[in-house]
Protein backbone atom coordinates (compact mmCIF):
# COMPACT_ATOMS: atom_id res chain seq x y z
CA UNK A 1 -32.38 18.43 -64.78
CA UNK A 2 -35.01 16.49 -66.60
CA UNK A 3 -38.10 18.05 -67.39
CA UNK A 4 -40.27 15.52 -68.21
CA UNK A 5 -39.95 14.02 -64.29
CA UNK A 6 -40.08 17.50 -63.02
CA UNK A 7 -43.52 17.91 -64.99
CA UNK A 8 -45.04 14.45 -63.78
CA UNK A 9 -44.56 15.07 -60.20
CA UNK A 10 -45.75 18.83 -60.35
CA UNK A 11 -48.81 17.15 -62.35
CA UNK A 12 -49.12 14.11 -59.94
CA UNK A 13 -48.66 16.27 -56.57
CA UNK A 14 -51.00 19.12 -57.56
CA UNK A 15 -53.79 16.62 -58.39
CA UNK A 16 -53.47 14.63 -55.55
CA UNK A 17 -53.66 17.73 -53.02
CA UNK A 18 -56.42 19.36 -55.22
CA UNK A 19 -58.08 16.34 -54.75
CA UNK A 20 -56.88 15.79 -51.08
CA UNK A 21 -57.97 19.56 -49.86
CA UNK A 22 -61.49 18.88 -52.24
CA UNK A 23 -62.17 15.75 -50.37
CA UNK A 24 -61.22 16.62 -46.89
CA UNK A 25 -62.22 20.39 -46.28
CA UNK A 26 -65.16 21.27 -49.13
CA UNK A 27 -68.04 20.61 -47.13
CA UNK A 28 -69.95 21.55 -49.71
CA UNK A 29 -68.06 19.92 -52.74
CA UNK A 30 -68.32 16.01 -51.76
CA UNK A 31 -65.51 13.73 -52.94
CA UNK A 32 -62.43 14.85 -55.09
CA UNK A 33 -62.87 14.04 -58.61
CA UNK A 34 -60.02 11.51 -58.25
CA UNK A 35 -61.81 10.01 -55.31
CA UNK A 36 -65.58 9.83 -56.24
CA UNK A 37 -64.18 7.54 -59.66
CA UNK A 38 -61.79 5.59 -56.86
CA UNK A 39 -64.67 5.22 -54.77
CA UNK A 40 -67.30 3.83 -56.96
CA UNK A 41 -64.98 1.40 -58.70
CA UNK A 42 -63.81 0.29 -54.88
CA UNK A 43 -67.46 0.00 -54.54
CA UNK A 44 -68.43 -2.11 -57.96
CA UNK A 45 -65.60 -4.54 -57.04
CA UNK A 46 -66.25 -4.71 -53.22
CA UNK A 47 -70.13 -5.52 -54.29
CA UNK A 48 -69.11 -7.99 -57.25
CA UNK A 49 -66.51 -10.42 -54.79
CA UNK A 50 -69.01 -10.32 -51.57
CA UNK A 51 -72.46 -11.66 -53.66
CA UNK A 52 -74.06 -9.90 -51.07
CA UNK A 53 -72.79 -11.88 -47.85
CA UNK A 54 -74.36 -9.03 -45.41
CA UNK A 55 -70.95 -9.21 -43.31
CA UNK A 56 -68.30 -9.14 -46.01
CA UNK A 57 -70.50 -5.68 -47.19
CA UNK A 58 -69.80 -4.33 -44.23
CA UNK A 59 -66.45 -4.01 -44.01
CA UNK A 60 -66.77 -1.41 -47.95
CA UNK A 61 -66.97 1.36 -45.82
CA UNK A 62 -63.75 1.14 -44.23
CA UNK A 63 -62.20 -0.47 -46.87
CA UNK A 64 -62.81 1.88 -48.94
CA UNK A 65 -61.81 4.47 -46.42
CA UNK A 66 -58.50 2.56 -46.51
CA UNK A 67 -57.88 2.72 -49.70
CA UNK A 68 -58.66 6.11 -50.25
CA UNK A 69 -56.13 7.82 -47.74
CA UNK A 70 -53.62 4.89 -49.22
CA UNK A 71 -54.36 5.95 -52.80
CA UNK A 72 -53.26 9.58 -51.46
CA UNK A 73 -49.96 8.76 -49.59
CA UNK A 74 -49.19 6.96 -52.87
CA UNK A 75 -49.75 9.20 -55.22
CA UNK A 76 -48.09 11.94 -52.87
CA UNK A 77 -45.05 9.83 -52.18
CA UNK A 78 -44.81 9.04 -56.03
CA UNK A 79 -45.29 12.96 -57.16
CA UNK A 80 -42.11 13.96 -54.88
CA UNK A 81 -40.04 11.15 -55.84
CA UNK A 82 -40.06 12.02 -59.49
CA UNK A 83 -39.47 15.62 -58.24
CA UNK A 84 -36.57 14.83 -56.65
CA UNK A 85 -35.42 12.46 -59.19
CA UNK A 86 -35.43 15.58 -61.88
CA UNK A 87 -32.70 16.62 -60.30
CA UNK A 88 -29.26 15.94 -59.43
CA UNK A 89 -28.84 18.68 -56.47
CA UNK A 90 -29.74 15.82 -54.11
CA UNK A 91 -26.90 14.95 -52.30
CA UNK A 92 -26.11 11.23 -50.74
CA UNK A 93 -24.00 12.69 -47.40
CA UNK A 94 -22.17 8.93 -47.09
CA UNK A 95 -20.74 8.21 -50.19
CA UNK A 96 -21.65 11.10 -52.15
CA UNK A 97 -22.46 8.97 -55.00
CA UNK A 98 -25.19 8.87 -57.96
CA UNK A 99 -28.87 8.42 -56.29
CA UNK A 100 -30.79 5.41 -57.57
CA UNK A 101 -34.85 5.54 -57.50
CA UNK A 102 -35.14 3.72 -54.43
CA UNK A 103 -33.11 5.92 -52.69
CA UNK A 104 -35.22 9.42 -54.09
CA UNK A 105 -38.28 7.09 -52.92
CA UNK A 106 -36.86 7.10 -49.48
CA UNK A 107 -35.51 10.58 -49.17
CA UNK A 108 -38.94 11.10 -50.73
CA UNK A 109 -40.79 9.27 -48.06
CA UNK A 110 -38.82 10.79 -44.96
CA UNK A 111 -39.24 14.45 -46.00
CA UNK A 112 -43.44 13.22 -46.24
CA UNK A 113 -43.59 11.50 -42.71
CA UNK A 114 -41.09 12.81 -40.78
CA UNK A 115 -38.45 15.79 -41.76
CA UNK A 116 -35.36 13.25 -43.15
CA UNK A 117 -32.64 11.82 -40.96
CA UNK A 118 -29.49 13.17 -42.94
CA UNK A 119 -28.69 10.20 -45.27
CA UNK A 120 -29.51 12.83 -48.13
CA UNK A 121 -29.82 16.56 -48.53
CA UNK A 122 -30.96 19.36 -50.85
CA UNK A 123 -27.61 21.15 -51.97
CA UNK A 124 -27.61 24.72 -51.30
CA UNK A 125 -30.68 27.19 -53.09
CA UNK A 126 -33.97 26.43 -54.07
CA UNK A 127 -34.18 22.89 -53.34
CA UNK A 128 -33.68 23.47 -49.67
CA UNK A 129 -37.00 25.55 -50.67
CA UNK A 130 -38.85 22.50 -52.18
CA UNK A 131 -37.95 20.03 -49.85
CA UNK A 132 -39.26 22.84 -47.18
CA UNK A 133 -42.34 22.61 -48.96
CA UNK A 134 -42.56 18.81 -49.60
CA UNK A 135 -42.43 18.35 -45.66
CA UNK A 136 -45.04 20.93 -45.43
CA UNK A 137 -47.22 19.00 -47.63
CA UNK A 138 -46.66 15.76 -45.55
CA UNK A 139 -47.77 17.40 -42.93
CA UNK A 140 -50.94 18.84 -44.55
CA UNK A 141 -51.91 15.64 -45.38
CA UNK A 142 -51.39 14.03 -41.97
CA UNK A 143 -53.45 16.67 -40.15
CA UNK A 144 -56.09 16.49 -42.44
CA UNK A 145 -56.46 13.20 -42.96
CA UNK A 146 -56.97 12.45 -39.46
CA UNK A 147 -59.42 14.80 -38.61
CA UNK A 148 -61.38 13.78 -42.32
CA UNK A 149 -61.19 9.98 -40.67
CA UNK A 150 -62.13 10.69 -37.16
CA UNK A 151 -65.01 12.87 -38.50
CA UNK A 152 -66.29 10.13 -40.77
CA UNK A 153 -66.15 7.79 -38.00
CA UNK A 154 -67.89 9.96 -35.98
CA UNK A 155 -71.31 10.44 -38.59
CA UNK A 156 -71.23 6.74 -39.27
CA UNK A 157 -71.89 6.45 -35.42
CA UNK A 158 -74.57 9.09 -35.82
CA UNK A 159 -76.48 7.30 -38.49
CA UNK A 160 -76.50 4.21 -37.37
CA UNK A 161 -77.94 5.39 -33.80
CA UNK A 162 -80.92 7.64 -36.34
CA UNK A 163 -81.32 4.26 -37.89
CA UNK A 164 -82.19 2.29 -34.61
CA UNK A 165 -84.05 5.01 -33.42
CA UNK A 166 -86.32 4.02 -36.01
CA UNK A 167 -86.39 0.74 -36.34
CA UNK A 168 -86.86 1.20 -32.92
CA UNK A 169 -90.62 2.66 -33.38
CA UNK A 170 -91.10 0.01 -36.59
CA UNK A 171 -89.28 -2.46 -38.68
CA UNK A 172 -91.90 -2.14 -41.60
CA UNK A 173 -93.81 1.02 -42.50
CA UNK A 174 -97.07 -0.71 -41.81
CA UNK A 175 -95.78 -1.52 -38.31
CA UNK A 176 -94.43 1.85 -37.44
CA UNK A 177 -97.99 3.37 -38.26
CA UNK A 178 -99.66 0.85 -36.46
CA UNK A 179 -97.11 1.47 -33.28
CA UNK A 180 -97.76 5.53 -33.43
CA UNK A 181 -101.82 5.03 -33.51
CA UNK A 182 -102.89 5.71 -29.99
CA UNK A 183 -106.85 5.04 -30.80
CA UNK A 184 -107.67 7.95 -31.71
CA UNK A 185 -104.72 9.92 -33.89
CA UNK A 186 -100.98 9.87 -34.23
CA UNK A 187 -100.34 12.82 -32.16
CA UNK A 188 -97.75 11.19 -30.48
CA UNK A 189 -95.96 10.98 -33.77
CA UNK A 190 -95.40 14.82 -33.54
CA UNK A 191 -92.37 15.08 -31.34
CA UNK A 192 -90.67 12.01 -32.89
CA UNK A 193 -91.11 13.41 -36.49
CA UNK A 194 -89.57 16.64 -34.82
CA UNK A 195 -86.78 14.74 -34.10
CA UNK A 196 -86.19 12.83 -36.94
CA UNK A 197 -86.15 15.67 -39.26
CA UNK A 198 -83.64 17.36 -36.94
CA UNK A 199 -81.24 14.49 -36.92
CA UNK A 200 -81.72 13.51 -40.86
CA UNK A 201 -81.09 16.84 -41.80
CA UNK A 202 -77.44 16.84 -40.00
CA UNK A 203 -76.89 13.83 -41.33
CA UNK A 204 -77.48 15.35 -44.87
CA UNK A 205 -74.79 17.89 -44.07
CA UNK A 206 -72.59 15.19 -43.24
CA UNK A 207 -73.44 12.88 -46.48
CA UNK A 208 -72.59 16.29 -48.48
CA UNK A 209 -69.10 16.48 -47.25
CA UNK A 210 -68.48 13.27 -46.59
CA UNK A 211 -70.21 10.80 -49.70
CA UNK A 212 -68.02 7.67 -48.07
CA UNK A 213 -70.99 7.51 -45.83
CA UNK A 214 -72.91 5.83 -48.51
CA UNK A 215 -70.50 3.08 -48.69
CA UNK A 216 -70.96 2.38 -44.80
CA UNK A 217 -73.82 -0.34 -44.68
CA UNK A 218 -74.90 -2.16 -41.48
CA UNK A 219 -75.03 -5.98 -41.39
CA UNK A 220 -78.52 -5.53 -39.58
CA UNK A 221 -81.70 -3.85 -40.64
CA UNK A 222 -82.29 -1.72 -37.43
CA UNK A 223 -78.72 -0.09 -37.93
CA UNK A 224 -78.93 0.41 -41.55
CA UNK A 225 -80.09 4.00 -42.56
CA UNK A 226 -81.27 3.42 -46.32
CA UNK A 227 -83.12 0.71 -45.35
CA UNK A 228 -84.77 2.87 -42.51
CA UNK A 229 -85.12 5.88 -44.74
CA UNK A 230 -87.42 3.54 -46.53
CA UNK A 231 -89.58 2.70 -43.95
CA UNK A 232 -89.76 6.34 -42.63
CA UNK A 233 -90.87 7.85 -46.24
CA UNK A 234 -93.07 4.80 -47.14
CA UNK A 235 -95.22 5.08 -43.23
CA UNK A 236 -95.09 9.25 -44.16
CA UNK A 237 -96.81 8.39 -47.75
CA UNK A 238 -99.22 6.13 -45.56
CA UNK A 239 -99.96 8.89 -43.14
CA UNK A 240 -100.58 11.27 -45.71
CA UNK A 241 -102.46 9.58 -48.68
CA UNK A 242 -103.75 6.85 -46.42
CA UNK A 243 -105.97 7.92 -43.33
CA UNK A 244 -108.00 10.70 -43.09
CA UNK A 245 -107.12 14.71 -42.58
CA UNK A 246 -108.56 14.41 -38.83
CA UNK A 247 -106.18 12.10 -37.33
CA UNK A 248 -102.87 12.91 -39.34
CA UNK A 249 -99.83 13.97 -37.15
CA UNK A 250 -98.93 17.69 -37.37
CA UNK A 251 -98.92 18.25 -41.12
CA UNK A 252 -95.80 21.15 -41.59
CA UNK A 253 -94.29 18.21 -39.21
CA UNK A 254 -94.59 15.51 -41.84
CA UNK A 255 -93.74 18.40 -44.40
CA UNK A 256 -90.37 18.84 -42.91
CA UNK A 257 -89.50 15.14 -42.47
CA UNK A 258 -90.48 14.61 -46.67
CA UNK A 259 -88.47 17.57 -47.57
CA UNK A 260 -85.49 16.13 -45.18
CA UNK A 261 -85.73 12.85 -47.27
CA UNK A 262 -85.50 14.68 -50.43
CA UNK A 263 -82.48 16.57 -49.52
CA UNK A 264 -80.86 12.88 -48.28
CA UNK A 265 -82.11 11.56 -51.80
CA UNK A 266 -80.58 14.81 -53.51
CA UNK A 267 -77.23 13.34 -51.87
CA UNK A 268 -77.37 9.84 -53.89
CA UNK A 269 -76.68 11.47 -57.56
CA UNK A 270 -73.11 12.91 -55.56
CA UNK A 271 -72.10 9.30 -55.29
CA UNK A 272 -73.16 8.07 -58.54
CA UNK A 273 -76.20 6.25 -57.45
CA UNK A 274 -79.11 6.05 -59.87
CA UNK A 275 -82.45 5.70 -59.06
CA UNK A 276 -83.62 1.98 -59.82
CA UNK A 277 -85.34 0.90 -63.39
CA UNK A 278 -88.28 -0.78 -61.31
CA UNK A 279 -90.92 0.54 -58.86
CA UNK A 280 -90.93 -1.12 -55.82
CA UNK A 281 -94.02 -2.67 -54.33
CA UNK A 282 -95.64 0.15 -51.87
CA UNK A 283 -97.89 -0.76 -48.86
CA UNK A 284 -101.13 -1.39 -49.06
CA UNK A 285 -103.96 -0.21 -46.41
CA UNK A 286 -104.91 -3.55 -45.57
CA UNK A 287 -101.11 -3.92 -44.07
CA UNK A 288 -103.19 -1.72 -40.88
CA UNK A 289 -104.63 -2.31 -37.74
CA UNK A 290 -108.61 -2.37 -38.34
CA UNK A 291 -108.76 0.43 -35.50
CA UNK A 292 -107.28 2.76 -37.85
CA UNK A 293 -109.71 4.81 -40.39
CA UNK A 294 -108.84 5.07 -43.89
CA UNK A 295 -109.07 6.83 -47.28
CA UNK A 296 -110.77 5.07 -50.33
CA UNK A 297 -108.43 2.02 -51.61
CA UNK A 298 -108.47 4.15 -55.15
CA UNK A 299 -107.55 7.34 -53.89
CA UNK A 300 -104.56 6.29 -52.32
CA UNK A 301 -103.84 4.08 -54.98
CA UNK A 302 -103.24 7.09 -57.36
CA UNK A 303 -101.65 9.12 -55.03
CA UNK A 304 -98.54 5.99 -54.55
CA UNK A 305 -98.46 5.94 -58.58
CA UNK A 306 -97.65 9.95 -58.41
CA UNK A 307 -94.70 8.90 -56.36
CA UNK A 308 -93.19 6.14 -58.57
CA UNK A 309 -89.87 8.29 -59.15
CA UNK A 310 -88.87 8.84 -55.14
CA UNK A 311 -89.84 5.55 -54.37
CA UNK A 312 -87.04 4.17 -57.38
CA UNK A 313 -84.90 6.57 -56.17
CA UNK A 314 -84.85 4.73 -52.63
CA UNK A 315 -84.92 1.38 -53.86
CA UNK A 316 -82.15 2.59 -56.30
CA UNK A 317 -80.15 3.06 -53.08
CA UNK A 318 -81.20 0.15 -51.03
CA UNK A 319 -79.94 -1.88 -54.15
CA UNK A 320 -76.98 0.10 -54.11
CA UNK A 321 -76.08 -0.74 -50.52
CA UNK A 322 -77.23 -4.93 -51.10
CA UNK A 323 -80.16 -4.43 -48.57
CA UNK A 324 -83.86 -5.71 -48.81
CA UNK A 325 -86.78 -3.44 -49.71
CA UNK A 326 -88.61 -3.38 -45.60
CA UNK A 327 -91.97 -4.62 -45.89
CA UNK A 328 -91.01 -8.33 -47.41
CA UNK A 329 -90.82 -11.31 -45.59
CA UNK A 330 -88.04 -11.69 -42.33
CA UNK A 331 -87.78 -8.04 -41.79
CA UNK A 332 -87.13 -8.67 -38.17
CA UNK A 333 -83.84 -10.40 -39.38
């Protein structure tokens, strides 16, 4: 038996399910250690060869889906065969000759996928045992890894319809305010802020356990969720620090909605997004409709300045994802 290939595929197999079962069934843990550096360096590359063509972007998320269940099989597949290789109770049933590495690959492969086809066996004791378990751990990963994809797939839809649900109401936080004032307040605000806080905060749940999500960017505006976070948190900081007390929206409502925004933001540092070096320009109350009363210019100057961090921290991520800062020019693009 040799050692040494025994101890690289025990190494190589125990990572790659530690980081399989971390990835796949720790809601709370985000991305395997393996697959959060995977990820990002997908990402960094992805971003680098696309130079920002909107439709090219799109396709990181499932390419880096992709390669992330491909990165598994491999390193699974690869941690068996130099189990198998370690040893020489393998037996080739039709010639009963020495195995070569292509052919512990493929008896490798089989046990993985399906559970062999009798070209080559265990001999008797515990290999039987291990090649038990290595079809065991094939079909771990199989199971898993379709219900990881098909739940991905499944809050990528869910974001995206958020996203145009808000767009929907504005493209541009200036616009969205100026759509929710009904003459005399922004009660009608209340339900939809409701709602929004109810949705965003499931879709933090699903960013915790599933950071690939970050990596999923629309090729429009109205789909894109950063981009819409954006416009959501900058028309809350206009409703708050911009028009008076009297004809706010429910205030604990507006509460919620912030504090759902900073639990999406708290998501960003799990995915190794940093918030950006530069503050982003923030609206100004001349962007509103003249029918809607406002707070002294100075006033809500200071009170923008006191969120400088937040705001990087969203343009950190809209930079991250290649999108535009809403509120410049052809936002309706």
């Amino acid at each position: 038996m040799d050692q040494l290939y025994l101890l690289i595929g025990i190494i190589i197999v125990a990572l790659t399910l530690i980081d399989f079962i971390w990835t796949t069934l720790w809601v709370d843990g985000g991305a395997g250690p393996l697959t959060n550096k995977l990820t990002s360096a997908y990402w960094t590359l992805h971003k680098q060869v696309s130079r920002n063509n909107s439709k090219f972007l799109s396709l990181a998320g499932p390419t880096i889906l992709v390669a992330t269940l491909a990165t598994w099989i491999f390193l699974l597949w690869a941690g068996w065969t130099f189990i198998f290789a370690s040893s020489d109770m393998i037996v080739d049933t039709k010639d009963g000759g020495p195995m070569s590495w292509v052919e512990y690959a493929y008896y490798a492969g089989y046990l993985i996928f399906t559970l062999g086809n009798g070209e080559f066996a265990p001999d008797d004791g515990i290999w039987q045992i291990v090649a038990i378990f290595a079809t065991g751990t094939g079909m771990l990963f199989i199971t898993f890894g379709v219900t990881y994809l098909l739940q991905v797939l499944s809050a990528v839809t869910e974001k995206r319809s958020l996203a145009a649900s808000i767009s929907g109401i504005g493209k541009n936080p200036a616009s969205l305010v100026n759509n929710a004032w009904n003459g005399q307040n922004f009660d009608h605000l209340n339900l939809l802020l409701d709602t929004f806080a109810n949705e965003l905060s499931n879709a933090v749940s699903k960013y915790n356990a599933y950071p690939v999500l970050h990596y999923y960017r629309s090729s429009t505006h109205d789909r894109s969720l950063p981009v819409n976070i954006v416009v959501l948190d900058e028309a809350l900081a206009l409703l708050k620090y911009g028009v008076p007390n009297t004809v706010q929206p429910n205030t604990l409502l507006m509460q919620e909605l912030s504090s759902s925004i900073t639990s999406y933001l708290d998501t960003l540092h799990s995915s190794s997004i940093d918030e950006s070096s530069v503050t982003p320009p923030h609206q100004v109350l001349a962007n509103l409709d003249e029918s809607i009363p406002t707070v002294d210019a100075a006033s809500y100057e200071r009170a923008m300045e006191s969120l400088e961090k937040r705001r990087r921290k969203l343009l950190g991520l809209v930079e991250m994802t290649g999108e535009r800062w809403p509120g410049t020019a052809n936002d309706d693009e």
